[in-house]
C-alpha atoms as a PDB file:
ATOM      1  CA  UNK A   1       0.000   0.000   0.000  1.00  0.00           C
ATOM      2  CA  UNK A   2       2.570   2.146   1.157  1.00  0.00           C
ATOM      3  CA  UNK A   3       4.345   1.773  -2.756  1.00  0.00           C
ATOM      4  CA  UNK A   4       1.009   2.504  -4.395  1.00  0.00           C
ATOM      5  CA  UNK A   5       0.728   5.616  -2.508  1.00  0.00           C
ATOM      6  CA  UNK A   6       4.075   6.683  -3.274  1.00  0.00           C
ATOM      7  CA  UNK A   7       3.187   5.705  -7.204  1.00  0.00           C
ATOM      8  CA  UNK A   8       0.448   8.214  -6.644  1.00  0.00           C
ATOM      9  CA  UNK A   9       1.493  10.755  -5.359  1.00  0.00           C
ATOM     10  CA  UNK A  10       4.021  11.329  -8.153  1.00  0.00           C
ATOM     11  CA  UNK A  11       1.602  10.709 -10.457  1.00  0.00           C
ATOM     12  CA  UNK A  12      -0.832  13.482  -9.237  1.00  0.00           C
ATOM     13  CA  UNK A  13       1.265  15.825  -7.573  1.00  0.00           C
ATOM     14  CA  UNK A  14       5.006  15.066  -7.155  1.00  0.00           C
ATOM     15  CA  UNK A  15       6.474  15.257 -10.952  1.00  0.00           C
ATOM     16  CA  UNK A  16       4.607  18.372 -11.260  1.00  0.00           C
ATOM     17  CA  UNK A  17       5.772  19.791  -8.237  1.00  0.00           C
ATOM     18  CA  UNK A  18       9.334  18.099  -8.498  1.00  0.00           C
ATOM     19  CA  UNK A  19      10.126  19.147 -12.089  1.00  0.00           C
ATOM     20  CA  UNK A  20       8.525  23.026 -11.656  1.00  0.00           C
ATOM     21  CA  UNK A  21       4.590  23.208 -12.843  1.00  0.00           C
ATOM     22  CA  UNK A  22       6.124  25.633 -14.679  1.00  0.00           C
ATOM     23  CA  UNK A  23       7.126  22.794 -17.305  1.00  0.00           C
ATOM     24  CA  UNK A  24       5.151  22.101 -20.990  1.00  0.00           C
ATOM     25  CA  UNK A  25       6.213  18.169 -20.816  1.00  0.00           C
ATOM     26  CA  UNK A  26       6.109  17.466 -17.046  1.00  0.00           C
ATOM     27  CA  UNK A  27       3.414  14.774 -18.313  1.00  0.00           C
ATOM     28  CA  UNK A  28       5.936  12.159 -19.947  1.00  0.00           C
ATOM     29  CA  UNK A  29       7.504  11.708 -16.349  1.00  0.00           C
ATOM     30  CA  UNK A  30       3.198  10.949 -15.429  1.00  0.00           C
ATOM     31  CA  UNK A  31       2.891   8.464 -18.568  1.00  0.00           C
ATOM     32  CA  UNK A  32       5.704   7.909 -20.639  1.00  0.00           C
ATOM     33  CA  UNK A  33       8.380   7.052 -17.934  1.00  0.00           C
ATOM     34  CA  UNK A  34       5.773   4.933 -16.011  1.00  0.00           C
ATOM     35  CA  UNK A  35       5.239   2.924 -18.793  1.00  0.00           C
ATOM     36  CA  UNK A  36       8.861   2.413 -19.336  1.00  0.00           C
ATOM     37  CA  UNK A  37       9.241   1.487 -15.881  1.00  0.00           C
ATOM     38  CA  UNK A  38       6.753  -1.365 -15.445  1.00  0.00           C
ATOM     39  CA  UNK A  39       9.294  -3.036 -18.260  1.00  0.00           C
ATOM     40  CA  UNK A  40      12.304  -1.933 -15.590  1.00  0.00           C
ATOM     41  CA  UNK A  41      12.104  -2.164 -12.210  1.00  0.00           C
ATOM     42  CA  UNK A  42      15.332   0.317 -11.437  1.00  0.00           C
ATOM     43  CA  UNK A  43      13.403   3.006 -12.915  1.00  0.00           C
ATOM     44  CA  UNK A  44       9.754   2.039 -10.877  1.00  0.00           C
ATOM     45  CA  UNK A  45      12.333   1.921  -7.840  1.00  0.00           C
ATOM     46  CA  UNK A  46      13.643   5.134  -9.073  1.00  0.00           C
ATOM     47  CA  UNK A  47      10.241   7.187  -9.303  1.00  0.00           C
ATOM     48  CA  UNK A  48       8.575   5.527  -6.353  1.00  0.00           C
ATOM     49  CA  UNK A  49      11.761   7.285  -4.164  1.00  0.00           C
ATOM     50  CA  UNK A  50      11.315  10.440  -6.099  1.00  0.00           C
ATOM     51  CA  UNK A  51       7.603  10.086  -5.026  1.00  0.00           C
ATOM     52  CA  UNK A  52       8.468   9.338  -0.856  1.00  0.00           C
ATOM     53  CA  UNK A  53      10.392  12.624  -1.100  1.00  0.00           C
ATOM     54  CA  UNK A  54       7.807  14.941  -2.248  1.00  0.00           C
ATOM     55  CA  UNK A  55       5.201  13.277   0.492  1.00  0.00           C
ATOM     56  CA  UNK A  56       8.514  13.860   2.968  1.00  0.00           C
ATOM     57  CA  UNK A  57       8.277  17.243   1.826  1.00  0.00           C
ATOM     58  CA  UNK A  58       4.280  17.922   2.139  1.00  0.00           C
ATOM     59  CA  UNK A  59       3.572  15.711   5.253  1.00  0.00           C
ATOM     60  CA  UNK A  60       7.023  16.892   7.108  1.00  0.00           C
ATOM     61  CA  UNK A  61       4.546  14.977  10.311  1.00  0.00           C
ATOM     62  CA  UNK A  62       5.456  11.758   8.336  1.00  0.00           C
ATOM     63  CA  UNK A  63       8.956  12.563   6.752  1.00  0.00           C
ATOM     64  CA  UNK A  64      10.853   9.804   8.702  1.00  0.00           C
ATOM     65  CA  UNK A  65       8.851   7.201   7.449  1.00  0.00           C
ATOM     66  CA  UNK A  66       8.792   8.357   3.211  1.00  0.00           C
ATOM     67  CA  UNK A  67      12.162   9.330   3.429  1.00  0.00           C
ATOM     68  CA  UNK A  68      13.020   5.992   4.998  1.00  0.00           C
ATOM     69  CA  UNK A  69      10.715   4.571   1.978  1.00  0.00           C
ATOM     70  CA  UNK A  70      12.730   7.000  -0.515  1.00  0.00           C
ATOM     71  CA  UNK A  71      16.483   5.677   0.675  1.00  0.00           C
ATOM     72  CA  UNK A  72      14.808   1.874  -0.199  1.00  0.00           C
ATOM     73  CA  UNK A  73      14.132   2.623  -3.288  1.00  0.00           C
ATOM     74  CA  UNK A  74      16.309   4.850  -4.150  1.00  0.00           C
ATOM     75  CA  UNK A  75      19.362   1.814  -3.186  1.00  0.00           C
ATOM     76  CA  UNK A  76      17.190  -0.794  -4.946  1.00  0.00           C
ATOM     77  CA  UNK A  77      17.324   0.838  -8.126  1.00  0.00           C
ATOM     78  CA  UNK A  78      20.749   1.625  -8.311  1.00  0.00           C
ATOM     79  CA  UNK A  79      21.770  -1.372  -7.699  1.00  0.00           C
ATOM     80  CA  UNK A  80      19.907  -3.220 -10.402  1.00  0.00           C
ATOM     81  CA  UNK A  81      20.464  -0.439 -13.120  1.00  0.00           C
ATOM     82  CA  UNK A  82      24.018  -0.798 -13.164  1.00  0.00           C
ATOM     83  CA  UNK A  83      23.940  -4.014 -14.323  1.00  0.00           C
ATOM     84  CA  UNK A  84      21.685  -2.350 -17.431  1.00  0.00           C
ATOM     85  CA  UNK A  85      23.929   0.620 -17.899  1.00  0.00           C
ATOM     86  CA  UNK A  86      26.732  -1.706 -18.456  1.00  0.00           C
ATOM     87  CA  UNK A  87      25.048  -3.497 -21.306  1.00  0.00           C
ATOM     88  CA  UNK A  88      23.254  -0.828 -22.569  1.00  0.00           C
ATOM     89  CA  UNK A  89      21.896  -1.318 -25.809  1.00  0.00           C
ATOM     90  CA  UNK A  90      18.634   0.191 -28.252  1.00  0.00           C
ATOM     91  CA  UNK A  91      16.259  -1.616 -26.204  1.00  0.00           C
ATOM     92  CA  UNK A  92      16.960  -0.347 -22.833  1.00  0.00           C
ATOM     93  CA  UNK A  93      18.867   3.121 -23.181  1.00  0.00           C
ATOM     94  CA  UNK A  94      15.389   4.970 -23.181  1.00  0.00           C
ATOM     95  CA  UNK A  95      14.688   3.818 -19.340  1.00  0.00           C
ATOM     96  CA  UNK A  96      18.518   4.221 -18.642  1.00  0.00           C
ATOM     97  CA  UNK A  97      18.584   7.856 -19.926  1.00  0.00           C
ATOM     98  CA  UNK A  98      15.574   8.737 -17.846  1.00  0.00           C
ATOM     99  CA  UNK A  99      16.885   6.874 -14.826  1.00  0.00           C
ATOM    100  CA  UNK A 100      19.909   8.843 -15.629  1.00  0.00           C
ATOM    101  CA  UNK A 101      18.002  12.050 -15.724  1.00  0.00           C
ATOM    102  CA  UNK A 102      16.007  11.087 -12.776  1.00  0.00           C
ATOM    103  CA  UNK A 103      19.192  10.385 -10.797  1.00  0.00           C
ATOM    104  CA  UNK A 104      20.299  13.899 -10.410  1.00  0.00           C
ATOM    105  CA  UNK A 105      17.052  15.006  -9.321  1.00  0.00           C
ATOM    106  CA  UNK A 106      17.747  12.910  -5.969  1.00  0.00           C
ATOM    107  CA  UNK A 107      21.055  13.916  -5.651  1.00  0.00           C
ATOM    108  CA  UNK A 108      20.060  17.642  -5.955  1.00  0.00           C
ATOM    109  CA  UNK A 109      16.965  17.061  -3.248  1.00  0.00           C
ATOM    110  CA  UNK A 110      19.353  14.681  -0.955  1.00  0.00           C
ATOM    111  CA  UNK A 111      21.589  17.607  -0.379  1.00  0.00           C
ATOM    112  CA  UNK A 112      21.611  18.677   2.927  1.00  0.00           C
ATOM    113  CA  UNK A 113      21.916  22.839   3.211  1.00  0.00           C
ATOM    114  CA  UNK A 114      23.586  22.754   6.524  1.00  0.00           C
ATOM    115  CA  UNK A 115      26.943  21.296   4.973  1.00  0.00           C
ATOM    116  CA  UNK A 116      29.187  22.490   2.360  1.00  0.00           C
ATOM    117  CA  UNK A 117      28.322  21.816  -1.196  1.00  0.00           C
ATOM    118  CA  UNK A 118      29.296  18.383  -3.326  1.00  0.00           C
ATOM    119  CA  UNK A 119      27.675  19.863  -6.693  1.00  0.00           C
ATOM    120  CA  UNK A 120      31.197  20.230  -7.704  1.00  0.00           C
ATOM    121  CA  UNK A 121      34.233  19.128  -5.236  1.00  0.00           C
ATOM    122  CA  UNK A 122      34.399  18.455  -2.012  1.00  0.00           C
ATOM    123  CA  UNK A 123      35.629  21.332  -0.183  1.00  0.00           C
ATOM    124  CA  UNK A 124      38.633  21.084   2.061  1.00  0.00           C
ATOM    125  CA  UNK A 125      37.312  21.337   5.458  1.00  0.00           C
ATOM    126  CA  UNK A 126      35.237  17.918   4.866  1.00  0.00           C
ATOM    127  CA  UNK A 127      37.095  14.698   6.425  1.00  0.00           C
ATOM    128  CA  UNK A 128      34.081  12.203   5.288  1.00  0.00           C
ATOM    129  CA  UNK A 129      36.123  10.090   2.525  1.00  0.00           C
ATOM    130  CA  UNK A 130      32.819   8.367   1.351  1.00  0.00           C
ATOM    131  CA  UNK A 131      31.247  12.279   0.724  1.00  0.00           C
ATOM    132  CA  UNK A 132      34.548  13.296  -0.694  1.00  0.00           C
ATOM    133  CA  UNK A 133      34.710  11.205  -3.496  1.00  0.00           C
ATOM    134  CA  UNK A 134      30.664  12.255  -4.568  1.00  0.00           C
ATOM    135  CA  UNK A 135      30.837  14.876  -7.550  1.00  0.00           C
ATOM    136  CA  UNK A 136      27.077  15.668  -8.186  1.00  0.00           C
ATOM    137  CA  UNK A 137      27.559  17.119 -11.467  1.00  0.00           C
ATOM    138  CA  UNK A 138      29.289  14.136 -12.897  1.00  0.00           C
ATOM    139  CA  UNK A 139      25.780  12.667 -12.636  1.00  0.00           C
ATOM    140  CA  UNK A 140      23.735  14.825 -14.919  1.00  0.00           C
ATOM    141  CA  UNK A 141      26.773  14.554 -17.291  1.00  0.00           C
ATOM    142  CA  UNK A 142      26.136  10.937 -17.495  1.00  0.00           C
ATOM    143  CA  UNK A 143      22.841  11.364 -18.621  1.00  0.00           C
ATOM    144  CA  UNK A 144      24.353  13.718 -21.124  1.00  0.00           C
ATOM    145  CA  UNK A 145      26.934  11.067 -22.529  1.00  0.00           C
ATOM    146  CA  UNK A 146      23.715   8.491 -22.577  1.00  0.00           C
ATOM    147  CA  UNK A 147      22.361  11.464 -25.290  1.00  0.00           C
ATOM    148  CA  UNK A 148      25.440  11.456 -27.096  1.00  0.00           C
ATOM    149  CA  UNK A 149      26.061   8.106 -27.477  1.00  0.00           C
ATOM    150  CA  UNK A 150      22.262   6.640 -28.423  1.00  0.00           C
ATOM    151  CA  UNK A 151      20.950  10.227 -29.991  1.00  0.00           C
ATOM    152  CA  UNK A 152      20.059   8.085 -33.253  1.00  0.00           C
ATOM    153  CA  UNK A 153      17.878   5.986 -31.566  1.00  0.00           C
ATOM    154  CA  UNK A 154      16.463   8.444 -28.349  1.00  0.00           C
ATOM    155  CA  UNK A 155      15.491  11.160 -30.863  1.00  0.00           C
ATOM    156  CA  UNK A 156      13.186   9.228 -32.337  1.00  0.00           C
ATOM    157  CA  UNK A 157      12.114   7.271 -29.215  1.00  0.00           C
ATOM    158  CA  UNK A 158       8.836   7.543 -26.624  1.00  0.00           C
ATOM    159  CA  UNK A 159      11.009  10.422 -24.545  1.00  0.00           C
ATOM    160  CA  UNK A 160      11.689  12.574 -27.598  1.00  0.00           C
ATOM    161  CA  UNK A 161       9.288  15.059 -26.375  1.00  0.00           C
ATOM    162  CA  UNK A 162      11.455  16.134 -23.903  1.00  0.00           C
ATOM    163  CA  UNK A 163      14.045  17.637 -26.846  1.00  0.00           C
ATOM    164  CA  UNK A 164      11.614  18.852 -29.345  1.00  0.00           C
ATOM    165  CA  UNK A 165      11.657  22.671 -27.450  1.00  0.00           C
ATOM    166  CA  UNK A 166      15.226  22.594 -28.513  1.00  0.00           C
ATOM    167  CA  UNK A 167      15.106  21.695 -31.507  1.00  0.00           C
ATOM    168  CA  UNK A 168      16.086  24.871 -34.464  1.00  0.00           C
ATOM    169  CA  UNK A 169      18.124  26.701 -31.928  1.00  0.00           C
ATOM    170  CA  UNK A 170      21.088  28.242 -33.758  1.00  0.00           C
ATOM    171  CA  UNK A 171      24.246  27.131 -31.721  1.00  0.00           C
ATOM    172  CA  UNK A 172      26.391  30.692 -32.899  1.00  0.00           C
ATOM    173  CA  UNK A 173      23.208  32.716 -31.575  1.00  0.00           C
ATOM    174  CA  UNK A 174      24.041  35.937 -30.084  1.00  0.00           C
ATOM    175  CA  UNK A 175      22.982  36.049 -26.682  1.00  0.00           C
ATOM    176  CA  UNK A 176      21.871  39.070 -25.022  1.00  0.00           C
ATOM    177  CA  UNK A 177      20.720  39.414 -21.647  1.00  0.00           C
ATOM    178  CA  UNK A 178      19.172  41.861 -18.746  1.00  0.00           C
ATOM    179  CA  UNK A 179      20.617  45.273 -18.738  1.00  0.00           C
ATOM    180  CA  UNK A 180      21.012  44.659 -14.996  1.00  0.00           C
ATOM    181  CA  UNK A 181      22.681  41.511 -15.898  1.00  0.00           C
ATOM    182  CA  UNK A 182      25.465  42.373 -18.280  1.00  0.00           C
ATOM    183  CA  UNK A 183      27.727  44.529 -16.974  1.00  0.00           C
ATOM    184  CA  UNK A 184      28.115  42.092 -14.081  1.00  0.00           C
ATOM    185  CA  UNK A 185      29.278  39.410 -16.716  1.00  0.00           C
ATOM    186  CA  UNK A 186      31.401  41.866 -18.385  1.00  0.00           C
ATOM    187  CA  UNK A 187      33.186  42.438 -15.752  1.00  0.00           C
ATOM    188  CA  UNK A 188      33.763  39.214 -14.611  1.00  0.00           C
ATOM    189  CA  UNK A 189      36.654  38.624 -17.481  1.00  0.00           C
ATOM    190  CA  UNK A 190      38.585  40.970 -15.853  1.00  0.00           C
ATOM    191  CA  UNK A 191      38.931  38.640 -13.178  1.00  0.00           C
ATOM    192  CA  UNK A 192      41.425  36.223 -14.824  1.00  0.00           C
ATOM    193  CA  UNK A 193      42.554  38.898 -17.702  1.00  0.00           C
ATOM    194  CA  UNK A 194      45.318  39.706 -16.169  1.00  0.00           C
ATOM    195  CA  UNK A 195      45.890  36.922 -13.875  1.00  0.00           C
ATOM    196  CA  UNK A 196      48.064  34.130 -13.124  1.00  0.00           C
ATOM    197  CA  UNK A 197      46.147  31.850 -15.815  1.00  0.00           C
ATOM    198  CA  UNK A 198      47.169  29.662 -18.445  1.00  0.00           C
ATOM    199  CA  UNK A 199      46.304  31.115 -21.880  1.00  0.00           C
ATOM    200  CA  UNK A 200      44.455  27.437 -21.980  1.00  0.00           C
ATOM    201  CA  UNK A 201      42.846  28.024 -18.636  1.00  0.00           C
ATOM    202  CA  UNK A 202      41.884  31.257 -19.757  1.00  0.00           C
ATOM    203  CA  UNK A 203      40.273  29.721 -23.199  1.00  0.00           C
ATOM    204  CA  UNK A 204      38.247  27.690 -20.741  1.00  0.00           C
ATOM    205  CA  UNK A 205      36.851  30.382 -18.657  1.00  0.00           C
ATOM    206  CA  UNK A 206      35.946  32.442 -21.320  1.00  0.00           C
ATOM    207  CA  UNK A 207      33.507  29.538 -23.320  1.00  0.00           C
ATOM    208  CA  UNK A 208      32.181  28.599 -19.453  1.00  0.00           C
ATOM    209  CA  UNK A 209      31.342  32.441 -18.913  1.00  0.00           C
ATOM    210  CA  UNK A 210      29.893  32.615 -22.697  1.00  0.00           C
ATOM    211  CA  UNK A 211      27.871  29.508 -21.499  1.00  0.00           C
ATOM    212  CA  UNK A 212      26.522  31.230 -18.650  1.00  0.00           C
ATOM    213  CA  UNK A 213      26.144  34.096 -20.284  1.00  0.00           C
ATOM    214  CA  UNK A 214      23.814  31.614 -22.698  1.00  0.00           C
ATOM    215  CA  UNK A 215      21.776  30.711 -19.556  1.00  0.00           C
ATOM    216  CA  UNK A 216      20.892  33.768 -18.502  1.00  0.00           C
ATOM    217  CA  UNK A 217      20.048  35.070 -22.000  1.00  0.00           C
ATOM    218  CA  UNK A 218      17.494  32.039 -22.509  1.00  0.00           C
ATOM    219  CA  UNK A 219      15.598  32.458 -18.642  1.00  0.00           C
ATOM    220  CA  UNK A 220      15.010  36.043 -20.150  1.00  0.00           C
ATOM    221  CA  UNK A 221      14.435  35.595 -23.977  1.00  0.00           C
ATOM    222  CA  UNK A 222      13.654  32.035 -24.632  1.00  0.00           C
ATOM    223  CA  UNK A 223       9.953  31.368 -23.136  1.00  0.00           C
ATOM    224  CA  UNK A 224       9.591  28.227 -24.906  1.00  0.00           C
ATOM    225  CA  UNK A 225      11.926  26.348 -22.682  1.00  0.00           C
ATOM    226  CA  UNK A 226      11.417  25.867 -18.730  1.00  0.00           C
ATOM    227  CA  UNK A 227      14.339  28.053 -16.884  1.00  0.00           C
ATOM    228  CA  UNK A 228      14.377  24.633 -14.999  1.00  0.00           C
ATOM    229  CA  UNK A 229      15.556  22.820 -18.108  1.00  0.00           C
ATOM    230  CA  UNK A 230      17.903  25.696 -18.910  1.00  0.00           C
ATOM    231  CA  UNK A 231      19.352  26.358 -15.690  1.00  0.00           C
ATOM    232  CA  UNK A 232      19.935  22.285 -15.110  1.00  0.00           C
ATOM    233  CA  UNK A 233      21.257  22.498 -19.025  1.00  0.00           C
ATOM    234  CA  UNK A 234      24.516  24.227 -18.022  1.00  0.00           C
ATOM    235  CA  UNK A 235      26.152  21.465 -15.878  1.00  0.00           C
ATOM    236  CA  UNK A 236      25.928  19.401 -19.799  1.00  0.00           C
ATOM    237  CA  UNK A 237      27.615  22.173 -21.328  1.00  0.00           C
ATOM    238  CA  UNK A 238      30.419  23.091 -19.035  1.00  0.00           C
ATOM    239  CA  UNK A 239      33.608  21.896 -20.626  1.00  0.00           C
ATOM    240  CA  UNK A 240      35.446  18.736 -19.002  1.00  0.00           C
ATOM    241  CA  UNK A 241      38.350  20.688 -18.414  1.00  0.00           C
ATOM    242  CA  UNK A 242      36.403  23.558 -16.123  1.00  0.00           C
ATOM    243  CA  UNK A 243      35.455  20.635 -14.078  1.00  0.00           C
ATOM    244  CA  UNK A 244      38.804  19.802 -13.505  1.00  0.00           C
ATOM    245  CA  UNK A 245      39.921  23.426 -12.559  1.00  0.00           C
ATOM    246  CA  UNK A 246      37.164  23.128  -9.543  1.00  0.00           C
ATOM    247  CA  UNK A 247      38.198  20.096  -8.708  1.00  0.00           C
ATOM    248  CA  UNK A 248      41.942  22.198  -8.152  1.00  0.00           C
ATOM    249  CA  UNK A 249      39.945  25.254  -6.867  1.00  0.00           C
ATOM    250  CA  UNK A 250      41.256  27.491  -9.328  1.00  0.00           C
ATOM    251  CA  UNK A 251      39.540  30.988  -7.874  1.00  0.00           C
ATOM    252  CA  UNK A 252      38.565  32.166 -11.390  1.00  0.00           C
ATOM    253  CA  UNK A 253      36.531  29.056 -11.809  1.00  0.00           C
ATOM    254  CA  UNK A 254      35.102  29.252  -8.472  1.00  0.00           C
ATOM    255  CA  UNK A 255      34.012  32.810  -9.484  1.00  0.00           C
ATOM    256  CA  UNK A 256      32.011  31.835 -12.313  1.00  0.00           C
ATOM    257  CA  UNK A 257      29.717  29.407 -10.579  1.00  0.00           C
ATOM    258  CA  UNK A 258      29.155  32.215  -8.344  1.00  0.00           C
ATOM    259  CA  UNK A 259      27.542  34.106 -11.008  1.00  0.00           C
ATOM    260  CA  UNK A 260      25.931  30.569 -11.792  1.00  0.00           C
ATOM    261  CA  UNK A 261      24.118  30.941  -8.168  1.00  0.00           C
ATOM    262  CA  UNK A 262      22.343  33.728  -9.569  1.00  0.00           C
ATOM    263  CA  UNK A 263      20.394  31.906 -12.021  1.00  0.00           C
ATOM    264  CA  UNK A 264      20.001  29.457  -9.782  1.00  0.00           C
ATOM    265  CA  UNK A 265      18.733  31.062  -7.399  1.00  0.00           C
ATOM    266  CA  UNK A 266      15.985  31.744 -10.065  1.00  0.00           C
ATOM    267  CA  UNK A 267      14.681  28.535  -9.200  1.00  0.00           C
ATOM    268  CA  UNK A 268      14.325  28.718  -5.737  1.00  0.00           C
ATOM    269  CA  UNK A 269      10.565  28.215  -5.516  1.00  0.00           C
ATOM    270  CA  UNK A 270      10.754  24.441  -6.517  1.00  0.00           C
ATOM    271  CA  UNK A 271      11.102  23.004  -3.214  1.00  0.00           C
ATOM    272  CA  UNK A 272      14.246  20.618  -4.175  1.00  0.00           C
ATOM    273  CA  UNK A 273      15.831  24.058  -4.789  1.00  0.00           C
ATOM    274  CA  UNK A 274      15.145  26.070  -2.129  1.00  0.00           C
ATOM    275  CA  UNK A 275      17.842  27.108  -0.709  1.00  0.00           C
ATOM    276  CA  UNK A 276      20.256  24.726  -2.884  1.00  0.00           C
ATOM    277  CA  UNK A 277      21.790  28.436  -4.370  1.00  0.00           C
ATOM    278  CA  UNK A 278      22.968  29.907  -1.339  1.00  0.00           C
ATOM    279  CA  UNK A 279      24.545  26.790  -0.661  1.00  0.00           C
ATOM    280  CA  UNK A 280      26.272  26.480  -3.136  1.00  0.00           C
ATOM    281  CA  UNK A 281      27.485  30.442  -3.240  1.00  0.00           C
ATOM    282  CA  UNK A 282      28.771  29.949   0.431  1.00  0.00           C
ATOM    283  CA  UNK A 283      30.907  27.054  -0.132  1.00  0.00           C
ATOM    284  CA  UNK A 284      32.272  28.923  -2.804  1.00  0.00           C
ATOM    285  CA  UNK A 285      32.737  31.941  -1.229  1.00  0.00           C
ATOM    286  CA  UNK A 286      34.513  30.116   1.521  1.00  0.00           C
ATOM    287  CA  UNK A 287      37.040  28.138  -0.767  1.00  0.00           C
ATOM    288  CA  UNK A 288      38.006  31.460  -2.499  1.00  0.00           C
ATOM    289  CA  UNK A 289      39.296  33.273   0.734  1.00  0.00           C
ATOM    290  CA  UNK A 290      40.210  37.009   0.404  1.00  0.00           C
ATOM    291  CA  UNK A 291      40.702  39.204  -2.478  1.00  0.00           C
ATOM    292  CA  UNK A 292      38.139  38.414  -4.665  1.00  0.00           C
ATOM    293  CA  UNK A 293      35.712  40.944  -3.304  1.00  0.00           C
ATOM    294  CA  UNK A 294      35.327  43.003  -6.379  1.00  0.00           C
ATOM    295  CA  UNK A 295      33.775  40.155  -7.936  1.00  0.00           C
ATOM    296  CA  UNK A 296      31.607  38.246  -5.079  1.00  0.00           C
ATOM    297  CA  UNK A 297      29.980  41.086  -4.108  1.00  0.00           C
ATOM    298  CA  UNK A 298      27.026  41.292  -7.298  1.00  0.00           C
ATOM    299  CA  UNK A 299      25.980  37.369  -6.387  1.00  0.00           C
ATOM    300  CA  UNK A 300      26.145  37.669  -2.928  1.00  0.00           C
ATOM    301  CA  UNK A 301      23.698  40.559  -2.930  1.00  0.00           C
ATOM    302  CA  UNK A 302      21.526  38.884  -5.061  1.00  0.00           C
ATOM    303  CA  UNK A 303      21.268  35.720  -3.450  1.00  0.00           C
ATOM    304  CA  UNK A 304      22.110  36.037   0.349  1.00  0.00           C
ATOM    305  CA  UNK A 305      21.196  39.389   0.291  1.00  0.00           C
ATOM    306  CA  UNK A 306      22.140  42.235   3.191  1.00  0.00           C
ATOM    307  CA  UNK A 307      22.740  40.042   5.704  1.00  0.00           C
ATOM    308  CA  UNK A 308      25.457  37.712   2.980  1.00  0.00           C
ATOM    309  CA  UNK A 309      27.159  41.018   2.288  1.00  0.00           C
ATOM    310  CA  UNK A 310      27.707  41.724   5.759  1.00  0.00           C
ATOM    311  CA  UNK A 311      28.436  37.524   6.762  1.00  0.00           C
ATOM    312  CA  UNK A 312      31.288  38.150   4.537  1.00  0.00           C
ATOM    313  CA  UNK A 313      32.417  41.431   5.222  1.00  0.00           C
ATOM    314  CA  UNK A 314      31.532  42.609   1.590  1.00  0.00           C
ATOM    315  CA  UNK A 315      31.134  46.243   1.465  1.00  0.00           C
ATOM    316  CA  UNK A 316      27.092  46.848   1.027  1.00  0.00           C
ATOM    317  CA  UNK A 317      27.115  50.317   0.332  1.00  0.00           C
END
């Protein structure tokens, strides 16, 4: 009983509320994907913990016992799609690339906002080896590679919806954005300009801030796709080798996915989100240290506010 409720509540309530109502196509994660998943259990595991978190999250009276429910699930499925990702083939890469995309949903919701950040390293002051090693992002890549590699065969497939609003989009579109926006991302170059970056590192930060630059410009200009999808988008598009300049802490790197936090923070009314931006900006803020006020100080304000300009002695006048 307690499964079918779980089944049910996503169903009614939860994808809708889990994937922003916001969203044109939230009903292929109501239909679609639950007819993929009676043909694979790790995905029925999958949604049915998806499902115990949003009743966690609306019956906080009851949370213990559906987030007890989600953790079942959530280890059940894992553990029998890994056997299917490692012989993935044309049959099964449809319910692999939506367990895939469903994954990262539960490892954004999982995070806990009293701790550092794992979206993208493991900051310094953690001593947990088993949290150390857990790179969030690395996640929703997969899912990415999963697009890559089967694209001939998911375009055409039963989850193709979900890429038809993205379809026509010129790749070498300019992309303005918000007068109140810009000049904040202009500036930001300056940043590593005249730094102690590589001219390689500095070909890297460039395309990531162009990237961002791309999410901020589509939130604002391009209606026909969710900000959810967009703002999610930009851990797909980041190159490897930014990833690998977090993972060293390089400050100019940490300073973009500051500006990241913004648009984030965007998205702070779907409750897997809340809070999940200033989260993120504070571990940041922390790894950078001193010096790199000039910059902090625009993404602060706008998601910590006042009281984040004064927590880290940012000059709010």
């Amino acid at each position: 009983m307690l499964d079918l409720e779980l089944l049910h509540a996503w169903m009614t309530n939860g994808a809708a509320t889990f994937l922003d109502y916001r969203e044109s196509d939230v009903h292929v994660f109501t239909t679609t994907a639950i007819q993929i998943a009676f043909q694979y259990p790790f995905l029925m595991h999958q949604i049915l913990s998806l499902g115990a978190l949003y009743l966690a999250h609306v019956n906080p009276q009851k949370a213990s016992l559906y987030e007890h429910a989600s953790d079942n699930h959530a280890a059940i499925g894992i553990t029998l799609f890994q056997p299917q990702i490692g012989n993935m083939d044309v049959e099964n890469c449809h319910a692999c690339f939506a367990f895939s995309t469903h994954l990262f949903l539960l490892a954004w919701a999982n995070q806990d906002v009293t701790k550092p950040s794992t979206i993208f390293f493991a900051p310094s002051q953690m001593t947990d080896s088993e949290t150390i090693t857990i790179q969030w992002v690395k996640l929703h890549r997969g899912a990415m590679q999963l697009i890559t590699d089967f694209w001939s065969v998911l375009e055409h497939g039963p989850l193709r919806v979900l890429f038809d609003n993205w379809a026509g989009l010129d790749p070498h579109r300019e992309d303005p954005v918000e007068d109140s926006v810009q000049p904040h991302l202009d500036n930001l170059a300056e940043a590593w300009i005249s730094g102690s970056t590589t001219a390689s590192e500095k070909e890297v930060l460039f395309k990531t801030l162009g990237l961002l630059r791309r999410v901020f410009s589509m939130m604002s200009f391009v209606p026909h796709i969710g900000n959810l999808h967009i703002v999610m988008a930009w851990f797909s598009w980041i190159p490897t080798r930014f990833l690998v300049m977090l993972e060293n802490k390089v400050p100019e790197a940490l300073l973009i996915v500051s500006y990241y936090c913004v648009a984030l923070q965007q998205m702070g009314h779907v409750f897997w989100l809340t809070g999940k931006a200033g989260n993120l900006l504070k571990t940041v803020v922390d790894v950078l240290g001193d010096g790199w006020e000039r910059w902090t100080r625009w993404p602060i304000e706008q998601v910590l506010g006042v009281d984040g300009l004064k927590e880290f002695s940012v000059d709010s006048k």
